[in-house]
PDB file of N, CA and C in Angstrom:
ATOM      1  N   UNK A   1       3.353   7.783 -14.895  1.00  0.00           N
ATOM      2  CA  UNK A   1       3.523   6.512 -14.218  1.00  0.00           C
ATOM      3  C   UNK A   1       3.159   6.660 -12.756  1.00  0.00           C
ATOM      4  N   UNK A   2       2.634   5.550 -12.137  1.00  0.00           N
ATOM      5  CA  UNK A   2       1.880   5.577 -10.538  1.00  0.00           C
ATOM      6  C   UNK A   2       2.731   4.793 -10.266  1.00  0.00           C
ATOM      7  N   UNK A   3       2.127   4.740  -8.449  1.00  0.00           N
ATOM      8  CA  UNK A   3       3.174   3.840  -7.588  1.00  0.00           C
ATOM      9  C   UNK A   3       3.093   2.244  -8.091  1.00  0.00           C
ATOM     10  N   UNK A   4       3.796   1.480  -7.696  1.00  0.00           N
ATOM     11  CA  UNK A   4       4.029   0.292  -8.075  1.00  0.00           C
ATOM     12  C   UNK A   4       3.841  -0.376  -6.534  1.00  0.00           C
ATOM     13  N   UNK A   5       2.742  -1.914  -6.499  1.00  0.00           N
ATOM     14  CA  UNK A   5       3.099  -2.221  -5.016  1.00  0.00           C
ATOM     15  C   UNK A   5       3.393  -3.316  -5.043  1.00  0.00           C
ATOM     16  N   UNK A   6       4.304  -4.048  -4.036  1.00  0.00           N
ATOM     17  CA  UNK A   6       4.932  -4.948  -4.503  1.00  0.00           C
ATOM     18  C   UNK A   6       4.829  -5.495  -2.996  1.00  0.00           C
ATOM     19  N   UNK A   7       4.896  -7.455  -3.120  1.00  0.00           N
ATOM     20  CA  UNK A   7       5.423  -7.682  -2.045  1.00  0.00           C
ATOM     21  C   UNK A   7       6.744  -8.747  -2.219  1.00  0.00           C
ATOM     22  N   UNK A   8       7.578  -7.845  -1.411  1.00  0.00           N
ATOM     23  CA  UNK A   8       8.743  -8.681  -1.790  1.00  0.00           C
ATOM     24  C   UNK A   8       9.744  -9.654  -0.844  1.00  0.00           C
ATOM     25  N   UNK A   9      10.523 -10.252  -1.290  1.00  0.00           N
ATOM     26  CA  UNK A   9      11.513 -10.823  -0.059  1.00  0.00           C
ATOM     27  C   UNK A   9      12.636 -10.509   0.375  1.00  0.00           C
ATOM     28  N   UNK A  10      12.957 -10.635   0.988  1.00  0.00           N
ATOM     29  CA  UNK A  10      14.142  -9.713   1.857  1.00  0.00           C
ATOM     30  C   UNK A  10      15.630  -9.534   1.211  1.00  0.00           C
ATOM     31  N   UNK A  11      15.319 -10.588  -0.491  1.00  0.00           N
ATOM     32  CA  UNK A  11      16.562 -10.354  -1.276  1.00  0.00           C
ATOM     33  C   UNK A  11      16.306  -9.357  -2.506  1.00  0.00           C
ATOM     34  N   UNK A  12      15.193  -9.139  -1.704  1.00  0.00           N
ATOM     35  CA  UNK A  12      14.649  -8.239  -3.326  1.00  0.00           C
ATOM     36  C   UNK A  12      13.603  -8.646  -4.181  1.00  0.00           C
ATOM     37  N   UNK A  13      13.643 -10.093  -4.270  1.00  0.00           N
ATOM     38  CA  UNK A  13      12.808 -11.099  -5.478  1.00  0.00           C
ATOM     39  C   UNK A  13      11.244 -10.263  -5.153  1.00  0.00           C
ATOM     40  N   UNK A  14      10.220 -10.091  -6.527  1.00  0.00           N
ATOM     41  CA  UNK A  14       9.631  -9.578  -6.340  1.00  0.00           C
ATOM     42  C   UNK A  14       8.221 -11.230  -6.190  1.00  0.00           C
ATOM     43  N   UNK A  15       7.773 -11.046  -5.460  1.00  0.00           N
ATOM     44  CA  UNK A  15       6.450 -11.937  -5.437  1.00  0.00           C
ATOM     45  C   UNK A  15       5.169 -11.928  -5.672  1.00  0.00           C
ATOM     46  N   UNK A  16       4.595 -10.699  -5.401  1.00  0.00           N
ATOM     47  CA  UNK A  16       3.458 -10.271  -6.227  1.00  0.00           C
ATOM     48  C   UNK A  16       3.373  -8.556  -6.301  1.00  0.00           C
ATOM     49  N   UNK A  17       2.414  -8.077  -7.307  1.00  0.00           N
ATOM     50  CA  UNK A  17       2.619  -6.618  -7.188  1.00  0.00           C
ATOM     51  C   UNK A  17       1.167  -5.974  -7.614  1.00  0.00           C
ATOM     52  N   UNK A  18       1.049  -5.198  -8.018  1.00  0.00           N
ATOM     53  CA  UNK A  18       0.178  -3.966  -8.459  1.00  0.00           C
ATOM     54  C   UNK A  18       0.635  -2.499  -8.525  1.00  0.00           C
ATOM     55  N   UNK A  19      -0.365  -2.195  -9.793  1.00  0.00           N
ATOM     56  CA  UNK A  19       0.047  -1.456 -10.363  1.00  0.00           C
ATOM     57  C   UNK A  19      -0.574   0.122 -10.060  1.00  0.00           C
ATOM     58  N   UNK A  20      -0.486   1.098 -10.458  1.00  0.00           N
ATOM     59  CA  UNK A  20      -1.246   2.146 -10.155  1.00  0.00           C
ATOM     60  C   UNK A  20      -1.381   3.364 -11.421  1.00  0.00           C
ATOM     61  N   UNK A  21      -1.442   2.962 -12.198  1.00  0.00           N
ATOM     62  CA  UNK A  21      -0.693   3.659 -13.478  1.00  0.00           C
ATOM     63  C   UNK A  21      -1.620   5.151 -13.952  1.00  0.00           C
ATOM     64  N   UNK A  22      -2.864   4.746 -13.256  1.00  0.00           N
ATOM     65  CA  UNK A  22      -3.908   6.222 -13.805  1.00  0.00           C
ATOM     66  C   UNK A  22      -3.564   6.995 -12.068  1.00  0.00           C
ATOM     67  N   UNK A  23      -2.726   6.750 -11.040  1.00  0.00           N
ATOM     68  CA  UNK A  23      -2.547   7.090 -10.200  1.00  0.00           C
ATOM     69  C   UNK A  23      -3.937   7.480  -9.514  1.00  0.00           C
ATOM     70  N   UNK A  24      -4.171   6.762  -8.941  1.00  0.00           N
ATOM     71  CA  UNK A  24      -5.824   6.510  -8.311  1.00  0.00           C
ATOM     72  C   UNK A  24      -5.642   6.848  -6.945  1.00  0.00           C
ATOM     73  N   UNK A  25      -3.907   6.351  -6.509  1.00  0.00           N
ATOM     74  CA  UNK A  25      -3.641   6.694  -4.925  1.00  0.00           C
ATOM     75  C   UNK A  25      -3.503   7.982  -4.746  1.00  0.00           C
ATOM     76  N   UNK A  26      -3.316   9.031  -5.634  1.00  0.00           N
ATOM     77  CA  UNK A  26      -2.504  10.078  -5.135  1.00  0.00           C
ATOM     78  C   UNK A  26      -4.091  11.010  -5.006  1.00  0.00           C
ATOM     79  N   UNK A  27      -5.450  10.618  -4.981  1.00  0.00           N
ATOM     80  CA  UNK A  27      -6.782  11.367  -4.841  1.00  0.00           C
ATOM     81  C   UNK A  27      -7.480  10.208  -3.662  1.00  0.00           C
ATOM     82  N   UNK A  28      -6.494   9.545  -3.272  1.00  0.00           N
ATOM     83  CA  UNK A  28      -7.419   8.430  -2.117  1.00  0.00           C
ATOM     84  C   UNK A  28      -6.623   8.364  -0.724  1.00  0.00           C
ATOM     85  N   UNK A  29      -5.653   8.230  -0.834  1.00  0.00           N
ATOM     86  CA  UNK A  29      -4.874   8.014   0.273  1.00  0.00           C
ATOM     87  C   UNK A  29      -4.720   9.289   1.063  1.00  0.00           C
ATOM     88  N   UNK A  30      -4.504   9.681   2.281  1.00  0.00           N
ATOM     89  CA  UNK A  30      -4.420  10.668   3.125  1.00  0.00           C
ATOM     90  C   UNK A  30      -3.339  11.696   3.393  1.00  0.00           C
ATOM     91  N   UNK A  31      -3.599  12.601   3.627  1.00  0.00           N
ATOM     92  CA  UNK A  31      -2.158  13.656   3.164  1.00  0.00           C
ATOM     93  C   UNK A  31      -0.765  13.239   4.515  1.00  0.00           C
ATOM     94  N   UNK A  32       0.126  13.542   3.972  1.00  0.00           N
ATOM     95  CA  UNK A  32       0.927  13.176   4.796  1.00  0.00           C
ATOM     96  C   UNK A  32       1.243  14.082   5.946  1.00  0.00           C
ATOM     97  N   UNK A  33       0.360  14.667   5.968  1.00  0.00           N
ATOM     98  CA  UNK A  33       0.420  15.522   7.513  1.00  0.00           C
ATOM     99  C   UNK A  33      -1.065  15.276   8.014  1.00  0.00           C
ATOM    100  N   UNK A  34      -1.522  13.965   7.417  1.00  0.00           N
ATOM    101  CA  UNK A  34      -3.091  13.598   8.530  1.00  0.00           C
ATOM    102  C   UNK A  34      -2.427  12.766   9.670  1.00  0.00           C
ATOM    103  N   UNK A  35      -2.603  13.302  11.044  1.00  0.00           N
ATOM    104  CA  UNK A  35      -2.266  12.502  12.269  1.00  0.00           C
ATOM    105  C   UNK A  35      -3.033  11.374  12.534  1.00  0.00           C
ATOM    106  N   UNK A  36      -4.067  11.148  12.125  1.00  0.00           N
ATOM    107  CA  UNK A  36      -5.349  10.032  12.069  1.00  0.00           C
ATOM    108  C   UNK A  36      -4.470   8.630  11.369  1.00  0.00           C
ATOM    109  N   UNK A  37      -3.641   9.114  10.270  1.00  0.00           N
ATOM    110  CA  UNK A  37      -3.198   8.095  10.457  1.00  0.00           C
ATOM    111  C   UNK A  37      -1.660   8.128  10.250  1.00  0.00           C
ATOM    112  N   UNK A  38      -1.120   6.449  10.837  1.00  0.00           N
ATOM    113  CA  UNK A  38       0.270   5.752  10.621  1.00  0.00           C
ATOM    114  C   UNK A  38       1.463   5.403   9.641  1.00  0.00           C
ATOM    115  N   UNK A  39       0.861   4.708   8.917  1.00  0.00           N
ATOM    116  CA  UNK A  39       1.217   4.183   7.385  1.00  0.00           C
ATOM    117  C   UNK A  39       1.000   4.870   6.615  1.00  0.00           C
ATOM    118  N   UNK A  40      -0.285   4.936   5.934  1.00  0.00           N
ATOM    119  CA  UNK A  40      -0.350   5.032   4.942  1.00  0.00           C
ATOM    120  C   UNK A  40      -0.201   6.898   4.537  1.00  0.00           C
ATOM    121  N   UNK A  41      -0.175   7.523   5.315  1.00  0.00           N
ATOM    122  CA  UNK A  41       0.578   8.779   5.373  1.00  0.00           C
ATOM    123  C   UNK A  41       1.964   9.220   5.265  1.00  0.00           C
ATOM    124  N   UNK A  42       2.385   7.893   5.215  1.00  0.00           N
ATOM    125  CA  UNK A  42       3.946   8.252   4.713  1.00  0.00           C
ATOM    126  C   UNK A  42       4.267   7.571   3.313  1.00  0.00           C
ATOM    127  N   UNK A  43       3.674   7.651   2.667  1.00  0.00           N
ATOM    128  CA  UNK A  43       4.012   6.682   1.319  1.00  0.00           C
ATOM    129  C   UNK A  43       4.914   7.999   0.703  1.00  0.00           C
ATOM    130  N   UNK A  44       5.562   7.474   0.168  1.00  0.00           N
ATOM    131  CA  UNK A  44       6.699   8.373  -0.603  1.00  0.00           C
ATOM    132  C   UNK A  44       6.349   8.145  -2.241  1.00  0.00           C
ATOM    133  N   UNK A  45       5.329   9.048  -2.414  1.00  0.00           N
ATOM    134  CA  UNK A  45       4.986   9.872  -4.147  1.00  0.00           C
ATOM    135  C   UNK A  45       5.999   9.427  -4.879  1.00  0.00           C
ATOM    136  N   UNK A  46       7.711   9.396  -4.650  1.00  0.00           N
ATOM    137  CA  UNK A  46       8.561   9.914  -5.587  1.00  0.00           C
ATOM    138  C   UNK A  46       9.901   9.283  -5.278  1.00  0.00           C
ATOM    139  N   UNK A  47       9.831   8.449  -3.945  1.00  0.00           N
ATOM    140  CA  UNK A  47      10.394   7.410  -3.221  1.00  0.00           C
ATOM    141  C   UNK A  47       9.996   6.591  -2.940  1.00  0.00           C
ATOM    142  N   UNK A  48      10.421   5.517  -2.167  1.00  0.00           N
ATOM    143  CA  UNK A  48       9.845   3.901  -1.873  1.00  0.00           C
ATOM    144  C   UNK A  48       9.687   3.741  -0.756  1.00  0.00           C
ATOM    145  N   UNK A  49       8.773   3.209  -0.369  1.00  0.00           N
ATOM    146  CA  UNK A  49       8.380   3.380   1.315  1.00  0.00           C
ATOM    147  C   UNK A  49       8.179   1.855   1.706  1.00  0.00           C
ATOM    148  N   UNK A  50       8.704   1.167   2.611  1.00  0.00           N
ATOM    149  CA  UNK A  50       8.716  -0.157   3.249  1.00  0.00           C
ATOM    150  C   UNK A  50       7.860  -0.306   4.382  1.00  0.00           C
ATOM    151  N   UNK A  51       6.995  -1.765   3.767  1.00  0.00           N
ATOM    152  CA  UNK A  51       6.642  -2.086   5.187  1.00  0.00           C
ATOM    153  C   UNK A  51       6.535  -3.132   5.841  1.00  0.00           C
ATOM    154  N   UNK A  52       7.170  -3.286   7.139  1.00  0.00           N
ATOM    155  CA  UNK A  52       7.757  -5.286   7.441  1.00  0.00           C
ATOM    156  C   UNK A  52       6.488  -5.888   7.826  1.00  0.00           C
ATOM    157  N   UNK A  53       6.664  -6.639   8.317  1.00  0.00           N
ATOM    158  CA  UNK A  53       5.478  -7.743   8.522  1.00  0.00           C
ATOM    159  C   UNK A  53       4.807  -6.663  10.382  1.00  0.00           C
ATOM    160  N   UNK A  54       5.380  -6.250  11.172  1.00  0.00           N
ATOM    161  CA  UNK A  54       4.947  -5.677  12.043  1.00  0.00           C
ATOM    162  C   UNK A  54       3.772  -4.670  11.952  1.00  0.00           C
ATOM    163  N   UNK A  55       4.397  -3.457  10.803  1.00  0.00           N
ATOM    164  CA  UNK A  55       3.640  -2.574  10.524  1.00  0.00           C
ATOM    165  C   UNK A  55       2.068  -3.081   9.728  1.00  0.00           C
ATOM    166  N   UNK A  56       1.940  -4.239   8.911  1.00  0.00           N
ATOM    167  CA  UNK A  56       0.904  -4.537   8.415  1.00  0.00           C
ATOM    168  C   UNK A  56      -0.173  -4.593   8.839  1.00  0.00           C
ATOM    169  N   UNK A  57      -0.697  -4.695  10.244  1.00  0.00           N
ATOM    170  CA  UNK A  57      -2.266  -5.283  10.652  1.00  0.00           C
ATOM    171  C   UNK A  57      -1.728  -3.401  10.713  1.00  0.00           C
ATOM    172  N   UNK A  58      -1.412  -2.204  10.894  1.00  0.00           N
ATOM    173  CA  UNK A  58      -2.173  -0.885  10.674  1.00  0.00           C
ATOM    174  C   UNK A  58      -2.203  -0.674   9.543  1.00  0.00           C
ATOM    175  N   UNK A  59      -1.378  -0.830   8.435  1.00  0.00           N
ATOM    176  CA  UNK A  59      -1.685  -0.723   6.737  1.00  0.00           C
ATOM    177  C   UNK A  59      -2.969  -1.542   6.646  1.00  0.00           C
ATOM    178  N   UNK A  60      -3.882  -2.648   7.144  1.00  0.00           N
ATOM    179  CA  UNK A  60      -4.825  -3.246   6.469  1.00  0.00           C
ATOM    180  C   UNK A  60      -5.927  -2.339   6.897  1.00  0.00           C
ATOM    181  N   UNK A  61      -5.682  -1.612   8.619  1.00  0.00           N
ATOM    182  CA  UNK A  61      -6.691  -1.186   9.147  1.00  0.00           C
ATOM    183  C   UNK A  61      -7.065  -0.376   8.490  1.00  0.00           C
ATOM    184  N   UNK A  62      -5.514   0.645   8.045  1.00  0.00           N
ATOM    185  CA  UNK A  62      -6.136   2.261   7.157  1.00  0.00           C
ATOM    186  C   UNK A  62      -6.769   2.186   6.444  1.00  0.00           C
ATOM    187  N   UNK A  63      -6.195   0.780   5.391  1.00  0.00           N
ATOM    188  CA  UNK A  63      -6.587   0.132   3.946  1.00  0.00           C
ATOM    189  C   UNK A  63      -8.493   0.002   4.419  1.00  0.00           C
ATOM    190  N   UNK A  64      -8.841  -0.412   5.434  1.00  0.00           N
ATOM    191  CA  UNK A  64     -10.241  -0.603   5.572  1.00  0.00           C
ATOM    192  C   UNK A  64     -10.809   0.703   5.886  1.00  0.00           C
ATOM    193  N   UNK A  65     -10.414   1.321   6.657  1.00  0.00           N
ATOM    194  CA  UNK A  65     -10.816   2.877   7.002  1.00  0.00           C
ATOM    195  C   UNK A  65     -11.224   3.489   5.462  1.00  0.00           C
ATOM    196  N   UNK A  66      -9.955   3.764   4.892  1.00  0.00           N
ATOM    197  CA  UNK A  66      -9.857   4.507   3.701  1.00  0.00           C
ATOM    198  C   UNK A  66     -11.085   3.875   2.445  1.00  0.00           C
ATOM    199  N   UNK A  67     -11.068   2.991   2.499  1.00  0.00           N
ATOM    200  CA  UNK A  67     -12.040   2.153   1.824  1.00  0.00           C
ATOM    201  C   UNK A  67     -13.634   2.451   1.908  1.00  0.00           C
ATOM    202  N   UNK A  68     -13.956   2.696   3.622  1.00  0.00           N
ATOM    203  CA  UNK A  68     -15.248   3.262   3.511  1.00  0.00           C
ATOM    204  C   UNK A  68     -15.599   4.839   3.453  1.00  0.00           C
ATOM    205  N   UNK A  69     -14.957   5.511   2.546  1.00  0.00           N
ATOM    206  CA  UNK A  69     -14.968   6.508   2.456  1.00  0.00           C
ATOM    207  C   UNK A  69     -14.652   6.722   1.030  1.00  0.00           C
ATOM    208  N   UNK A  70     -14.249   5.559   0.253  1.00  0.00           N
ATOM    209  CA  UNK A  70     -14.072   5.729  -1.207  1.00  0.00           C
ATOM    210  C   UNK A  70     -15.190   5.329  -2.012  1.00  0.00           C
ATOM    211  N   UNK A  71     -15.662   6.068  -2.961  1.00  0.00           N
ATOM    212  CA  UNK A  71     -17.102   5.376  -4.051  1.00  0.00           C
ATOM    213  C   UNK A  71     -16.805   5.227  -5.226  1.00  0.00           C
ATOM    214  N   UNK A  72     -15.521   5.330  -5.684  1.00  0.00           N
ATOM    215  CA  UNK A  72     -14.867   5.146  -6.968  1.00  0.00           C
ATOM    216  C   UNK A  72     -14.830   3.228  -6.787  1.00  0.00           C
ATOM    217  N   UNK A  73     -15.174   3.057  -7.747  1.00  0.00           N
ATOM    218  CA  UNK A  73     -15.197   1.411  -8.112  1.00  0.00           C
ATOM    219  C   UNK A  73     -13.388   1.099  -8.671  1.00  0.00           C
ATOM    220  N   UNK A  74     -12.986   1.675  -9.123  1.00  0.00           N
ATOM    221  CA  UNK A  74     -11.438   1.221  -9.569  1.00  0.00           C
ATOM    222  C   UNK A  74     -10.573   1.581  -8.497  1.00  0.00           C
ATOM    223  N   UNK A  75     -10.902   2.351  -7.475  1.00  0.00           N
ATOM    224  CA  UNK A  75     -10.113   2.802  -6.333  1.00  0.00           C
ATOM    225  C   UNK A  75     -10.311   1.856  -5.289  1.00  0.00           C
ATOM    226  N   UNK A  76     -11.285   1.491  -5.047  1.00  0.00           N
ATOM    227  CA  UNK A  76     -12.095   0.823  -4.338  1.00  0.00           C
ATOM    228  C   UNK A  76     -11.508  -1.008  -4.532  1.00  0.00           C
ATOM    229  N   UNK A  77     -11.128  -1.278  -5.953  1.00  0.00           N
ATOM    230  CA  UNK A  77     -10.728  -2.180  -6.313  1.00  0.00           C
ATOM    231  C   UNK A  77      -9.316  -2.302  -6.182  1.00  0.00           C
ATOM    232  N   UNK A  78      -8.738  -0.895  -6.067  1.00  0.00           N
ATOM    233  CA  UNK A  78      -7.037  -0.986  -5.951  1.00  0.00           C
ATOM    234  C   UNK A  78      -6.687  -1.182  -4.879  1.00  0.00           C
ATOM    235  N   UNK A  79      -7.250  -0.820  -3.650  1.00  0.00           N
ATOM    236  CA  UNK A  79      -7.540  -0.929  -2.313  1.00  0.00           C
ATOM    237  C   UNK A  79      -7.526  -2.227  -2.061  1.00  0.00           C
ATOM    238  N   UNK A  80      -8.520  -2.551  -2.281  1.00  0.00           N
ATOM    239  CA  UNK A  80      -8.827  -4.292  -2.207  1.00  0.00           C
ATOM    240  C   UNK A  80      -7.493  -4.983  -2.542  1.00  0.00           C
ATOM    241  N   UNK A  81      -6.701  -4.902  -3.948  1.00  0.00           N
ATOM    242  CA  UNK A  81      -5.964  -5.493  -4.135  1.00  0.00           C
ATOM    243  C   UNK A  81      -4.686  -5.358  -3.336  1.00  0.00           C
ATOM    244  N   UNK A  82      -4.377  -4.171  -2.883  1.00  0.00           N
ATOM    245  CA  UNK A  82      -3.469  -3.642  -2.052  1.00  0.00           C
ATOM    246  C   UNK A  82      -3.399  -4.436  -0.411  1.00  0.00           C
ATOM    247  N   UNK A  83      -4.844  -4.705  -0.189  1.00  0.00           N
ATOM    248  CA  UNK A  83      -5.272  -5.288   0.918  1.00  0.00           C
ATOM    249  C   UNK A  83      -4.660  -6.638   1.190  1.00  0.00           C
ATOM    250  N   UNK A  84      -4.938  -7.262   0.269  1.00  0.00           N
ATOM    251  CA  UNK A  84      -4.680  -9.010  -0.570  1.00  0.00           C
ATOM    252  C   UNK A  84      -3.082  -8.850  -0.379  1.00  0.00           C
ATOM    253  N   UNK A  85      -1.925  -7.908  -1.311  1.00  0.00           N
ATOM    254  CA  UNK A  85      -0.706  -7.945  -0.896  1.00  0.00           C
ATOM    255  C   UNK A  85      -0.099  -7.879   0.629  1.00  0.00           C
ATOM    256  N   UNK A  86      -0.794  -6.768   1.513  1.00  0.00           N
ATOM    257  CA  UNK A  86      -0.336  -7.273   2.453  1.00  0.00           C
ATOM    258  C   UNK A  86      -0.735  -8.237   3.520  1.00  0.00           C
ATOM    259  N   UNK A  87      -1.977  -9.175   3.346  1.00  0.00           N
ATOM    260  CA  UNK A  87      -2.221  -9.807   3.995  1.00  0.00           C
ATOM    261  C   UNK A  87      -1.051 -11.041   3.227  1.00  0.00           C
ATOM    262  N   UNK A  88      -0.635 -10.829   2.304  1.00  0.00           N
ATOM    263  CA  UNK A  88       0.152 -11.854   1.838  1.00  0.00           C
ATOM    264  C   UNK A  88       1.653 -11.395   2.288  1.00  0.00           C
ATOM    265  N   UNK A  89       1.927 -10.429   2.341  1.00  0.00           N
ATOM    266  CA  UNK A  89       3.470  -9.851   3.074  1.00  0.00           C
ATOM    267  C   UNK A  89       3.611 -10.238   4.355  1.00  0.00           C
ATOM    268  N   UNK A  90       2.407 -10.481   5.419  1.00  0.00           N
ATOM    269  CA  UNK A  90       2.383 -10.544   6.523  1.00  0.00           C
ATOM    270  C   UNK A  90       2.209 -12.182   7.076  1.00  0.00           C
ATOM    271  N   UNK A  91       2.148 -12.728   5.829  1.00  0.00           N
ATOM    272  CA  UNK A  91       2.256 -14.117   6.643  1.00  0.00           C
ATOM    273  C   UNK A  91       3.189 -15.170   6.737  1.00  0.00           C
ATOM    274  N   UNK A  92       4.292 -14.378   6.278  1.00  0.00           N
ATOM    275  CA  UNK A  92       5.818 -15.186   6.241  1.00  0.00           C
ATOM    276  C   UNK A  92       6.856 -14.090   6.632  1.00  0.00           C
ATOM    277  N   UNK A  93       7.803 -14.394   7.554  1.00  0.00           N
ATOM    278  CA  UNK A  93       9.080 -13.714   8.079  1.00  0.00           C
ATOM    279  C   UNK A  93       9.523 -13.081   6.976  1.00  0.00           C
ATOM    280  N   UNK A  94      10.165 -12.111   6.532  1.00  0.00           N
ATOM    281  CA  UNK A  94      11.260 -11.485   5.311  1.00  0.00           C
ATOM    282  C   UNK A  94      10.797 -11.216   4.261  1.00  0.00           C
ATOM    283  N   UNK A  95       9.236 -10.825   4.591  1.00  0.00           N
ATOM    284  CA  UNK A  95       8.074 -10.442   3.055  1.00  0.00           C
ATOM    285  C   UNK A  95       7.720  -9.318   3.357  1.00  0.00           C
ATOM    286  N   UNK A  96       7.964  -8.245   3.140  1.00  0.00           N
ATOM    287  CA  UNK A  96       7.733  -7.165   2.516  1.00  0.00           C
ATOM    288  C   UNK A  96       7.004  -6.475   1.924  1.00  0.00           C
ATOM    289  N   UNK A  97       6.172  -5.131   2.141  1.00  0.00           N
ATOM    290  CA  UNK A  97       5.132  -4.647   1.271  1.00  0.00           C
ATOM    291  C   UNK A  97       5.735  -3.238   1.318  1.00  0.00           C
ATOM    292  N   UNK A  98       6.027  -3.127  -0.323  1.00  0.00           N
ATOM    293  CA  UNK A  98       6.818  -2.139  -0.459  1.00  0.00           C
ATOM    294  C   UNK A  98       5.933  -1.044  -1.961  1.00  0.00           C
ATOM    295  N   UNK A  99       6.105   0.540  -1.470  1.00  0.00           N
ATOM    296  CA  UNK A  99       5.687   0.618  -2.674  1.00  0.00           C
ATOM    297  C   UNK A  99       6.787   2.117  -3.395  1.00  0.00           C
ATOM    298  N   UNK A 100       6.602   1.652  -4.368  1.00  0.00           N
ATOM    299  CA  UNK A 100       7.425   2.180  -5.441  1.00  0.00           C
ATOM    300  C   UNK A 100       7.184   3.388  -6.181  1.00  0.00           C
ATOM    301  N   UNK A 101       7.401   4.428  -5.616  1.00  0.00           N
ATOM    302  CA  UNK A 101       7.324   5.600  -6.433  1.00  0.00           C
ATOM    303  C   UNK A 101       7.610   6.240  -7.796  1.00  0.00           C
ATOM    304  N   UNK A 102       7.132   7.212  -8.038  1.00  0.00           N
ATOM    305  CA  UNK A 102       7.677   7.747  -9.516  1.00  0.00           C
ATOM    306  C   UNK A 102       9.039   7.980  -9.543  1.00  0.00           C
TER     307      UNK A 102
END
């Protein structure tokens, strides 16, 4: 089972999500001791890692960084969709982009 991404509201309710199930993030995303980047270097594999509406315009940036450097078409597509959640977490107070570990 892969991470789960979700954007949610501040009671929990889940609002939209994605899935990761052939775990596509854990060969795309950046090790968690790359200083280059913010976010997306702390995702928690095996825990749940939060992110409020503040942190989002650097999750979209990495999300674009990381993107031109990927040539996998389903990675490339998970990205994208990942992108879409938090531009949707980020445009209302108490929405959430959270993702869900093993």
């Amino acid at each position: 089972m892969g991470i789960e991404i979700v954007v949610e509201g501040e009671d929990g309710t889940k609002i939209a999500s994605a899935e990761d199930p052939r775990n596509i993030l854990h060969r795309v995303l950046p090790r968690h001791d790359d200083p280059t980047y913010q976010c997306l270097n702390r995702i928690d594999w095996y825990g749940d890692t939060t992110f409020n509406r503040y942190q989002i315009p650097v999750v979209k940036q990495e999300l674009q960084r990381l993107s031109q450097n990927v040539r996998e078409l389903d990675a490339l597509t998970l990205i994208k969709r990942i992108r879409t959640l938090a531009e949707q977490s980020e445009a209302e107070p108490h929405l959430y982009l959270k993702f869900y570990g093993d």
